[in-house]
N, C-alpha and C. Protein backbone atom coordinates (compact mmCIF):
# COMPACT_ATOMS: atom_id res chain seq x y z
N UNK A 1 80.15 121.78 68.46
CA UNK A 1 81.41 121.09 68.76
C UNK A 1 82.09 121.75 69.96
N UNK A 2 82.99 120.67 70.79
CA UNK A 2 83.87 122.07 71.59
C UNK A 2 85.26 122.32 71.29
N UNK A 3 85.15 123.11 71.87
CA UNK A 3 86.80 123.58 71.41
C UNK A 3 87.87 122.72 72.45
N UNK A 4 89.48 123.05 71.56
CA UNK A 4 90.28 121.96 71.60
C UNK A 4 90.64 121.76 73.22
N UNK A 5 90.41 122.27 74.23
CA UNK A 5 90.46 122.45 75.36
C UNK A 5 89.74 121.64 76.26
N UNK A 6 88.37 121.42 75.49
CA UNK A 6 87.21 120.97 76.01
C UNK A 6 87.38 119.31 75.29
N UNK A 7 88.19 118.50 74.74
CA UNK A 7 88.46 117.45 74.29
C UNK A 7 88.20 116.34 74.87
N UNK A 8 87.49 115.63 74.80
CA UNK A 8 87.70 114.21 75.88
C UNK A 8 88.50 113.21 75.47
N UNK A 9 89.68 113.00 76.64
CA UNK A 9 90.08 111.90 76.12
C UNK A 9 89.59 110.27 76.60
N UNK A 10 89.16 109.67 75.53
CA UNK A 10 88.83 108.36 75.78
C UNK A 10 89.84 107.39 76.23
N UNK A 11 88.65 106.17 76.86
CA UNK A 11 89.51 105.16 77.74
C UNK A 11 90.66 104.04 76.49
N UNK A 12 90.21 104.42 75.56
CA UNK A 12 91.02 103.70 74.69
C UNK A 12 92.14 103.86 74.15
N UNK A 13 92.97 103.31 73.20
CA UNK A 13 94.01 104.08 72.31
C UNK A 13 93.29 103.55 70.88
N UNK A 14 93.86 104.32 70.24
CA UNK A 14 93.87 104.58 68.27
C UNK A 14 94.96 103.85 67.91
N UNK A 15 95.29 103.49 66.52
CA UNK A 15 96.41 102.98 66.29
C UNK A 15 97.42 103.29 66.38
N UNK A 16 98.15 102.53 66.92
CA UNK A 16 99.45 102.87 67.33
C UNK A 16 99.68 103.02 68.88
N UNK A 17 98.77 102.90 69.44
CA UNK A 17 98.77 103.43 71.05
C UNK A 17 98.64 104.68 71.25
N UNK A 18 98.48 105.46 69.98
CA UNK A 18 97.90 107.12 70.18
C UNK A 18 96.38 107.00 70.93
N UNK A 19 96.53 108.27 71.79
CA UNK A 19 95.68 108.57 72.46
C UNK A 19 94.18 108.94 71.69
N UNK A 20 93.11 108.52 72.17
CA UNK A 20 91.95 109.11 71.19
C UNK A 20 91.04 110.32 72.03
N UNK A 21 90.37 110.74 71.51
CA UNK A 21 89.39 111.91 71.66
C UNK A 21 88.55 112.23 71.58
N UNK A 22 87.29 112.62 71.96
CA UNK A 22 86.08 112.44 71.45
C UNK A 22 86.00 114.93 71.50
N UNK A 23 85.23 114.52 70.54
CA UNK A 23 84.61 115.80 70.59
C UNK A 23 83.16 116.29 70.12
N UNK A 24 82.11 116.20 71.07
CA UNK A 24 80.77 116.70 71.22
C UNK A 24 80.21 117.70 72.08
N UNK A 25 79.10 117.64 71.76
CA UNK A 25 78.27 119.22 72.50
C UNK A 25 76.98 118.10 73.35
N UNK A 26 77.33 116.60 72.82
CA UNK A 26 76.11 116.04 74.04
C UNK A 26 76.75 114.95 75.27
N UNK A 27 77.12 115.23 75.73
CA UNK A 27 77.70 114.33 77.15
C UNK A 27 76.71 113.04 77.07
N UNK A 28 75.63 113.41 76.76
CA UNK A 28 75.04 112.24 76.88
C UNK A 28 75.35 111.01 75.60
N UNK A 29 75.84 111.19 74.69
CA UNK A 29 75.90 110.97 73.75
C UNK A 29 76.09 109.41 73.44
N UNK A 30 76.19 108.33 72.42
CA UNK A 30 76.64 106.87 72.36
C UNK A 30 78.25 107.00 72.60
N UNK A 31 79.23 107.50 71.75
CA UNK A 31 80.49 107.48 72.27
C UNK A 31 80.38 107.79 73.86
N UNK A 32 80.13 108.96 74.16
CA UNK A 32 79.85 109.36 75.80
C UNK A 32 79.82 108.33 76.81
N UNK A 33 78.38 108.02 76.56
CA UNK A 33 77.71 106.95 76.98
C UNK A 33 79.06 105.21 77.21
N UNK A 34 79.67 105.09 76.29
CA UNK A 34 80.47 104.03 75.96
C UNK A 34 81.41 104.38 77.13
N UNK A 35 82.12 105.72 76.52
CA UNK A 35 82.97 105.61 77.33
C UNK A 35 82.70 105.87 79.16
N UNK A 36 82.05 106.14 79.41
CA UNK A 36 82.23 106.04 80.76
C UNK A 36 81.25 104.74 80.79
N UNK A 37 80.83 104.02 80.15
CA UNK A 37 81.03 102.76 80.67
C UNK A 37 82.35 101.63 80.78
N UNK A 38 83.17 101.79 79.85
CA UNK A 38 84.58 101.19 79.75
C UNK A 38 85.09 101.69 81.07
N UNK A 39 85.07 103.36 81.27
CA UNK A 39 85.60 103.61 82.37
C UNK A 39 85.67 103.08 83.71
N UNK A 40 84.06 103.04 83.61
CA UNK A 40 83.52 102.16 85.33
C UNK A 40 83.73 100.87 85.37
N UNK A 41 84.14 99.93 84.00
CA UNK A 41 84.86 98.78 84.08
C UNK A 41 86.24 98.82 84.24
N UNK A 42 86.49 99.42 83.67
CA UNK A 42 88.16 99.91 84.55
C UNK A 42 88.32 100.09 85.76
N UNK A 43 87.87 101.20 86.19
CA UNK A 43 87.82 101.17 87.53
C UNK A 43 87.71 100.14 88.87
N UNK A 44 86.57 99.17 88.00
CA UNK A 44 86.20 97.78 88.87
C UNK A 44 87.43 97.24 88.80
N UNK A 45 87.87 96.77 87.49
CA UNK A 45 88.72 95.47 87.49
C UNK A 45 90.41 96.28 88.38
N UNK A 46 90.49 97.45 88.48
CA UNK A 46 91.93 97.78 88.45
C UNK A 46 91.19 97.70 90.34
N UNK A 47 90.43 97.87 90.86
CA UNK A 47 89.90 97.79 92.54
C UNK A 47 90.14 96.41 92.68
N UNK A 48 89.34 95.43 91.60
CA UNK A 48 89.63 93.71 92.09
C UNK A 48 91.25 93.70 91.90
N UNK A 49 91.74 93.55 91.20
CA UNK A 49 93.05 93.62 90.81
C UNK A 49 93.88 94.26 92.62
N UNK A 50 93.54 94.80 92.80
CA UNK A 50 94.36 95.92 94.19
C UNK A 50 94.05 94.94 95.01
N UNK A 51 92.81 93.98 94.99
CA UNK A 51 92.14 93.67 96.50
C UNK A 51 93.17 92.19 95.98
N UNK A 52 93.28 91.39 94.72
CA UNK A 52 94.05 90.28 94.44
C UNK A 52 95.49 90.50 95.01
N UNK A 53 96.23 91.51 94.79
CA UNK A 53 97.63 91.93 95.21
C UNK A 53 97.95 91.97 96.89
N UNK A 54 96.89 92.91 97.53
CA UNK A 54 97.22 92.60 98.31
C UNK A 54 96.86 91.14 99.43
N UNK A 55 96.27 90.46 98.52
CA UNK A 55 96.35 88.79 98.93
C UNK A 55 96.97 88.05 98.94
N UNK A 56 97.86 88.46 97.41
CA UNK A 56 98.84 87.82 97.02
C UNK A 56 100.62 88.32 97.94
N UNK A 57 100.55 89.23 97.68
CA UNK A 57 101.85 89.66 98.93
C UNK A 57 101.97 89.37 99.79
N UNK A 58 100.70 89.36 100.33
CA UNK A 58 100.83 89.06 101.95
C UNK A 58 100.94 87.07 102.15
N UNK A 59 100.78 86.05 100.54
CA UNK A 59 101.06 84.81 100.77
C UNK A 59 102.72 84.80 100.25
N UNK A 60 103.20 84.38 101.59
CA UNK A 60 104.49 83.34 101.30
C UNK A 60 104.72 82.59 100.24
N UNK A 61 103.70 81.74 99.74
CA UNK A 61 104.00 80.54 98.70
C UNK A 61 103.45 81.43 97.60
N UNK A 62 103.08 82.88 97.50
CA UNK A 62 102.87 82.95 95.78
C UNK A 62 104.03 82.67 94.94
N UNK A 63 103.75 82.31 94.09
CA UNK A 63 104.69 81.56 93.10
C UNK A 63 105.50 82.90 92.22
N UNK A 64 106.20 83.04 91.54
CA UNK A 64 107.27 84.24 90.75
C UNK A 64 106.28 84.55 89.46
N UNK A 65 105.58 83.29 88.91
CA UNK A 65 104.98 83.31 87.56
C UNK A 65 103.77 84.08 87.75
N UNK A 66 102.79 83.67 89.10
CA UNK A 66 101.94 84.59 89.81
C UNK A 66 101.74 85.80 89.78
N UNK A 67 103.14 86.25 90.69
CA UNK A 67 103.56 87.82 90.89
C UNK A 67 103.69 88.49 89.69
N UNK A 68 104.75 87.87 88.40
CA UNK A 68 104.97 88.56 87.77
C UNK A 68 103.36 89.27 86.64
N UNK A 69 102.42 87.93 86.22
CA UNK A 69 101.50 87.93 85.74
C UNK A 69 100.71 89.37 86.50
N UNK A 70 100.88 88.99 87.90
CA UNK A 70 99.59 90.53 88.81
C UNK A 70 100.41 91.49 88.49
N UNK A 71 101.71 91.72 88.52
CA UNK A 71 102.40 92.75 88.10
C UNK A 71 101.97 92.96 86.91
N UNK A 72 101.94 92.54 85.97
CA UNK A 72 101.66 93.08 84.58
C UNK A 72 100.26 93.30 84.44
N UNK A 73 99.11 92.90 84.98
CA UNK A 73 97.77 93.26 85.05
C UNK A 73 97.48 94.57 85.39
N UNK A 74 98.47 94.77 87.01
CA UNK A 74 98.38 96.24 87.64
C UNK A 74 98.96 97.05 86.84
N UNK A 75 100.10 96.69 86.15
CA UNK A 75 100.47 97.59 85.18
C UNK A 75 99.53 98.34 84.51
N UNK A 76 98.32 97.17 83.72
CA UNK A 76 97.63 97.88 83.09
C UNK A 76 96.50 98.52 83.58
N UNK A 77 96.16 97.84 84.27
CA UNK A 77 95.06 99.06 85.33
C UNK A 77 95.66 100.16 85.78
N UNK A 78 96.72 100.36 85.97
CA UNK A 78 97.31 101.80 86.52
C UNK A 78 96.91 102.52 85.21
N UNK A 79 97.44 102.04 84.08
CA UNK A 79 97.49 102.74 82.92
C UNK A 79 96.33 103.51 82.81
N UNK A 80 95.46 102.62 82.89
CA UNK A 80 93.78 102.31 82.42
C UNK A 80 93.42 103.70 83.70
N UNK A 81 93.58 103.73 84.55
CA UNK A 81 93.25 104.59 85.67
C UNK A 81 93.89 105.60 85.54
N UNK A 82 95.03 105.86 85.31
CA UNK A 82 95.65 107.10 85.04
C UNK A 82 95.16 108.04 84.02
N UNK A 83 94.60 107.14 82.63
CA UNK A 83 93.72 107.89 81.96
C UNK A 83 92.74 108.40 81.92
N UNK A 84 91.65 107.79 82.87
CA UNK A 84 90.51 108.03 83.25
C UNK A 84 90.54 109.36 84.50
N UNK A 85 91.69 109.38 85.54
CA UNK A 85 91.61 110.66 86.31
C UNK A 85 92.30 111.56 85.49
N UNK A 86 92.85 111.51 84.39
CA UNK A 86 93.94 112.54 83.14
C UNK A 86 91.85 113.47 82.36
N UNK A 87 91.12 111.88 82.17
CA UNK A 87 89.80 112.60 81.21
C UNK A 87 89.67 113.07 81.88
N UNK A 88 88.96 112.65 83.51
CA UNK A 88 87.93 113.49 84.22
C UNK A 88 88.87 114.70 84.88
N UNK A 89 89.72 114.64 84.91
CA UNK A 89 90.03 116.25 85.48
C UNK A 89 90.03 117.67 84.29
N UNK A 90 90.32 116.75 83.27
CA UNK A 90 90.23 117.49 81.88
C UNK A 90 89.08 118.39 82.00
N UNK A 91 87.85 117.19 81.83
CA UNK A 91 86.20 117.01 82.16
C UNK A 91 85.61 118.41 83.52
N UNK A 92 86.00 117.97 84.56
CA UNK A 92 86.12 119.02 85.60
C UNK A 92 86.97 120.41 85.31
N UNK A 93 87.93 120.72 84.58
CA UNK A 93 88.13 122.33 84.21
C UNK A 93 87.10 122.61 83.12
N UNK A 94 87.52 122.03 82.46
CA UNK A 94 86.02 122.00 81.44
C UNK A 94 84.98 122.84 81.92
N UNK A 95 84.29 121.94 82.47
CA UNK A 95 82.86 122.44 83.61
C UNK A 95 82.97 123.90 84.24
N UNK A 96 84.22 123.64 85.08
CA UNK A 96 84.43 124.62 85.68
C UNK A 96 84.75 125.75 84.83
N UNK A 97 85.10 126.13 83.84
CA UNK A 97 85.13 127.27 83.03
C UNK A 97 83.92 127.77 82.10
N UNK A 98 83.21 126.64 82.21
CA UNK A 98 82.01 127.18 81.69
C UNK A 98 81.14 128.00 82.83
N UNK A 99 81.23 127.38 84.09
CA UNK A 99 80.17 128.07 84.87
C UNK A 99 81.09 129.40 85.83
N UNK A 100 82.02 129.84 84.80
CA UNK A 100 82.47 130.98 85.32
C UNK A 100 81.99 131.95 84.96
């Protein structure tokens, strides 16, 4: 197992919107595995999402119902992204204290 330091936090939430965690000794693992696939779909959709916005700003006639809708999408891709550079930097001291 690793210790509480070494924690991953996953792209998901638990009930309640609590944060979840994974804790193993195989990176490679099916949770593992999962999650950095959720991740790299995150990543995609919150990039399409960036490339939609700035299409949409830059049109005159987007509509309010439009904006507000991409606003709340980016919302959640920020979210979604903020967690994923929160794991992997986790992930990277991690590493880095082992190969000290």
């Amino acid at each position: 197992m690793t210790t509480s330091n070494e924690l991953r936090l996953l792209p998901w939430s638990g009930p309640e919107g609590k944060p979840c965690y994974l804790s193993t000794d195989d990176p490679d693992g099916y949770i593992s595995r999962l999650a950095d696939n959720i991740e790299a779909v995150q990543l995609a959709t919150a990039a399409e999402l960036l490339e939609k916005a700035s299409g949409s700003l830059d049109n005159e006639d987007a509509g309010r119902d439009n904006l507000r809708r991409l606003g709340h999408d980016l919302t959640g891709a920020l979210r979604d992204v903020l967690r994923v550079a929160v794991s992997r930097g986790h992930l990277l001291a991690a590493t880095e204290s082992h190969s000290i």
